[in-house]
Protein backbone atom coordinates (compact mmCIF):
# COMPACT_ATOMS: atom_id res chain seq x y z
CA UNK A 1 -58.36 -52.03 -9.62
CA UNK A 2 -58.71 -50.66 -5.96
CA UNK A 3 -59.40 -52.66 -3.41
CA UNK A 4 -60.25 -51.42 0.47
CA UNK A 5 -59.87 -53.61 3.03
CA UNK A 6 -62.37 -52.81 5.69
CA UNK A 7 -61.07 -55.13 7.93
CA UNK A 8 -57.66 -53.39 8.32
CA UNK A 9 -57.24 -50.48 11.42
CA UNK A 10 -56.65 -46.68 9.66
CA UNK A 11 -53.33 -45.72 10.35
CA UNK A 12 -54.09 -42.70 11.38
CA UNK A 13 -56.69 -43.19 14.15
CA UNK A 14 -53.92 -44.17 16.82
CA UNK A 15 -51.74 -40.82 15.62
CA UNK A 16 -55.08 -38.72 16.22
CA UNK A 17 -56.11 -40.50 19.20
CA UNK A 18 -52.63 -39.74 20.52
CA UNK A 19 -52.48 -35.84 19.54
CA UNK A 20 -56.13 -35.37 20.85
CA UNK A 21 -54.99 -36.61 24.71
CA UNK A 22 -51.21 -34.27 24.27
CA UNK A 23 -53.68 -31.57 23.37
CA UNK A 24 -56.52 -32.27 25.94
CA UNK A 25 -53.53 -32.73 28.95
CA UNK A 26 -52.07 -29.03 27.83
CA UNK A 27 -55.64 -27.66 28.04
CA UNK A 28 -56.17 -28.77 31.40
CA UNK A 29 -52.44 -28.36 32.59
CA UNK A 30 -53.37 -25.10 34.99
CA UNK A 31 -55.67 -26.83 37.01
CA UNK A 32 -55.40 -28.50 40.32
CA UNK A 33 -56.45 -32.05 40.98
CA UNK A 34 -55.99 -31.30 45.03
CA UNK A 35 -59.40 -30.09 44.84
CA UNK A 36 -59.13 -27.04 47.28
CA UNK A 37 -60.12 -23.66 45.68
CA UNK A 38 -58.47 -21.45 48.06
CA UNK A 39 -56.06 -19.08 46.60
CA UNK A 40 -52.28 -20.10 46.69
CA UNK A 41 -50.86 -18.36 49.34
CA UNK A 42 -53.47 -19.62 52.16
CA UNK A 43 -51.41 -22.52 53.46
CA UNK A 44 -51.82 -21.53 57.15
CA UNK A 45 -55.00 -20.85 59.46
CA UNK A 46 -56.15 -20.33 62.95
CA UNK A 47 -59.41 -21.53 64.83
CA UNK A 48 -60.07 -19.30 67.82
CA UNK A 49 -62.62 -19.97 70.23
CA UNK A 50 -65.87 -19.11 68.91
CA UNK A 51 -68.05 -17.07 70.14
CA UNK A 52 -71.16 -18.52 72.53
CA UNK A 53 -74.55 -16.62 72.11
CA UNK A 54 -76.31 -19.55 74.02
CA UNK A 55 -76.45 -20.83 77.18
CA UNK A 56 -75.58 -24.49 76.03
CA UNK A 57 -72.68 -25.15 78.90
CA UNK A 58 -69.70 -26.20 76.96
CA UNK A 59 -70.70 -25.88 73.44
CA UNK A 60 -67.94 -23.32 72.29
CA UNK A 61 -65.09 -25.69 73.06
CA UNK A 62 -66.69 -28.38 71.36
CA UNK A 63 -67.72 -26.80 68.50
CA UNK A 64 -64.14 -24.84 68.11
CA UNK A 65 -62.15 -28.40 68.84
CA UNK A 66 -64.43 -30.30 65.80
CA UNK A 67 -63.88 -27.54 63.46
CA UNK A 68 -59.88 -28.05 64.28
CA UNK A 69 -59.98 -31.55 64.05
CA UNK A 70 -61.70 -31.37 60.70
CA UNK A 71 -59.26 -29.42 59.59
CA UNK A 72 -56.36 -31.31 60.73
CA UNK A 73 -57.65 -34.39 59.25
CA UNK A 74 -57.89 -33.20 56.09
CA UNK A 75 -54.40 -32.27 56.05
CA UNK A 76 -54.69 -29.01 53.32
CA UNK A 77 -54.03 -26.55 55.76
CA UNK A 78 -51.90 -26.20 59.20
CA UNK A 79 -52.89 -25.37 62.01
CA UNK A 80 -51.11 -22.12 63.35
CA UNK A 81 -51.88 -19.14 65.69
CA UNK A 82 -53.86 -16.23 64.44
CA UNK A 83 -50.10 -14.06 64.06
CA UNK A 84 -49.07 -16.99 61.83
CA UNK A 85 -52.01 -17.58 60.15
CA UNK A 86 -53.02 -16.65 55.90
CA UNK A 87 -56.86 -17.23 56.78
CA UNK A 88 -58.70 -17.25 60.08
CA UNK A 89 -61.66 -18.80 61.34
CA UNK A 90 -64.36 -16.17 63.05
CA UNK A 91 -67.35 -18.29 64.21
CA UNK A 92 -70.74 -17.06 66.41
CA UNK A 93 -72.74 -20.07 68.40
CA UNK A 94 -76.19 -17.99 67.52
CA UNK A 95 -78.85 -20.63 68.98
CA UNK A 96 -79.59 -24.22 70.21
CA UNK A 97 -82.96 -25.14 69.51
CA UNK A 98 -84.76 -28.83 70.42
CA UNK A 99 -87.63 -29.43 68.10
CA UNK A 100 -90.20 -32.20 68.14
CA UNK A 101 -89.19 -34.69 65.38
CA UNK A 102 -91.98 -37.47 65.83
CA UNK A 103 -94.90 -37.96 67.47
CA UNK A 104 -95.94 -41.76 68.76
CA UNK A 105 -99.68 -43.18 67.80
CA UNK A 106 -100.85 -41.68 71.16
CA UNK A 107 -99.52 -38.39 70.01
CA UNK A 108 -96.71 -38.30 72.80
CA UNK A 109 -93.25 -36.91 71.73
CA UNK A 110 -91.07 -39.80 70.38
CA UNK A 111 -88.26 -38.15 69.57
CA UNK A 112 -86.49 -34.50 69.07
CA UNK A 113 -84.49 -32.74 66.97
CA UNK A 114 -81.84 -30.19 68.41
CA UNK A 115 -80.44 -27.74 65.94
CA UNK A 116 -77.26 -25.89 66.41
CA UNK A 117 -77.43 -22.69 64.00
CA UNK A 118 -73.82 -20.79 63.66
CA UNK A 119 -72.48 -17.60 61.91
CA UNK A 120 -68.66 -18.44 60.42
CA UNK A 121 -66.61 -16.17 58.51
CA UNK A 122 -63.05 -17.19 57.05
CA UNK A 123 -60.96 -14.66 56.33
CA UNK A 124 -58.10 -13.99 54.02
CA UNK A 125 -55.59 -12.24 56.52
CA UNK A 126 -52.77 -11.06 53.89
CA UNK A 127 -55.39 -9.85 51.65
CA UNK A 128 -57.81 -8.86 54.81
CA UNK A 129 -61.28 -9.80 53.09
CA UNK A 130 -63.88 -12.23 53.24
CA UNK A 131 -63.22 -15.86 51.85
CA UNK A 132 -66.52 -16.36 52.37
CA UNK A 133 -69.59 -15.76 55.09
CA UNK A 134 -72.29 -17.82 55.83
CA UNK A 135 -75.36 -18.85 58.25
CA UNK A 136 -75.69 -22.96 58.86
CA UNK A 137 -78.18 -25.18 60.88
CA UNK A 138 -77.48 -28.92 61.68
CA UNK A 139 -79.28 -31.42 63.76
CA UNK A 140 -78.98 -34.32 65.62
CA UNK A 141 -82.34 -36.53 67.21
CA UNK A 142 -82.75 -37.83 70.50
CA UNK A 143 -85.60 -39.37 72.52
CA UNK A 144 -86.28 -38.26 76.12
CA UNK A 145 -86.52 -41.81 77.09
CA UNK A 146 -82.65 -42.10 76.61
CA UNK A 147 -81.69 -39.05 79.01
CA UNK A 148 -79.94 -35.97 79.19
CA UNK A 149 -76.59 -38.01 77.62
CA UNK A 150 -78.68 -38.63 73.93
CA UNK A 151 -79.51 -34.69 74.05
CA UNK A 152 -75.84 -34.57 74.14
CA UNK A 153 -74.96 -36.78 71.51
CA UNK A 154 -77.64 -35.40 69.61
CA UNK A 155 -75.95 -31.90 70.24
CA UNK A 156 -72.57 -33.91 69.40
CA UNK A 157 -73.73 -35.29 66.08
CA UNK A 158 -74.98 -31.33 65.00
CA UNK A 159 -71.40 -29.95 65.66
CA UNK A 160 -69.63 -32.84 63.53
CA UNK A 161 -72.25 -32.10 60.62
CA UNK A 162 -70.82 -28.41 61.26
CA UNK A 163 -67.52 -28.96 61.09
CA UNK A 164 -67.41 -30.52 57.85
CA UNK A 165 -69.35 -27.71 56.30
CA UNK A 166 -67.17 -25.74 57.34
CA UNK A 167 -64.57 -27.54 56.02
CA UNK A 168 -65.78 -28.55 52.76
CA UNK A 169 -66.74 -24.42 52.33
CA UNK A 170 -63.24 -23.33 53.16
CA UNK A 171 -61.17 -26.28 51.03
CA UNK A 172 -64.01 -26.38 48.16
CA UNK A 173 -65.83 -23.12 48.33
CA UNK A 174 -68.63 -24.02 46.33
């Protein structure tokens, strides 16, 4: 007579377990778990200054220096000049633009929204072609009550919400 124990582990489910994760970790061998997209010979890029359509005094430098910094931080790509460069950043200040955010009860301006729109290509410089080409908008708010200095931070807080989209398109390219 036969019994089963159903109380006793199979044998086999650790042996299948096991060949599932060999096969599963050959699978997914080719892939990177950096989490940058860009092709493998981009190690390098440059930052010029970027272009200033407005009349925002300042702007440009800022703007150009966040974007670097961004970059730097992150730590997937160097820094270099555009001759030593495998991608470059091309980047257009198109328009700053203050907004009313908020109104108060009396229907005075509370507060306002200034958006910073940009035009930033990166480009592939061994290949020369596009990485990728794109339009962006960011804010920041500020109150009038505050002074010219919160229009500035406002301005300030726009040009850090740039710079890590333009990061996060040029590492991630989603």
């Amino acid at each position: 007579m036969n019994i089963i124990c159903r109380n006793k582990p199979h044998r086999l489910v650790p042996l299948l377990t096991a060949i599932v994760l060999v096969f599963s970790a050959i699978r997914c061998g080719p892939y990177s778990l950096s989490g940058s997209s860009l092709p493998p010979h981009i190690k390098t890029i440059a930052v010029p200054l970027f272009e200033d359509r407005t009349s925002e005094f300042g702007i440009r430098e800022k703007l150009t220096d966040a974007v670097i910094e961004e970059i730097t931080r992150d730590n997937t790509l160097k820094i270099v000049s555009q001759e030593l460069a495998d991608a470059i950043v091309i980047g257009k200040i198109l328009s700053v633009d203050d907004r009313v955010d908020t109104y108060t009860e009396k229907e005075d301006v509370q507060a306002y929204r200034v958006f910073v729109t940009v035009e930033v290509e990166v480009r592939d410089v061994k290949m020369n072609k596009p990485l990728w080409k794109e339009r962006w908008s960011q804010w920041g708010i500020y109150s009038l009550q505050e002074g010219f200095e919160a229009r500035q931070q406002a301005i300030e807080e726009a040009i850090q919400k740039l710079a890590e989209d333009i990061l996060n398109k040029t590492i991630m390219n989603w």
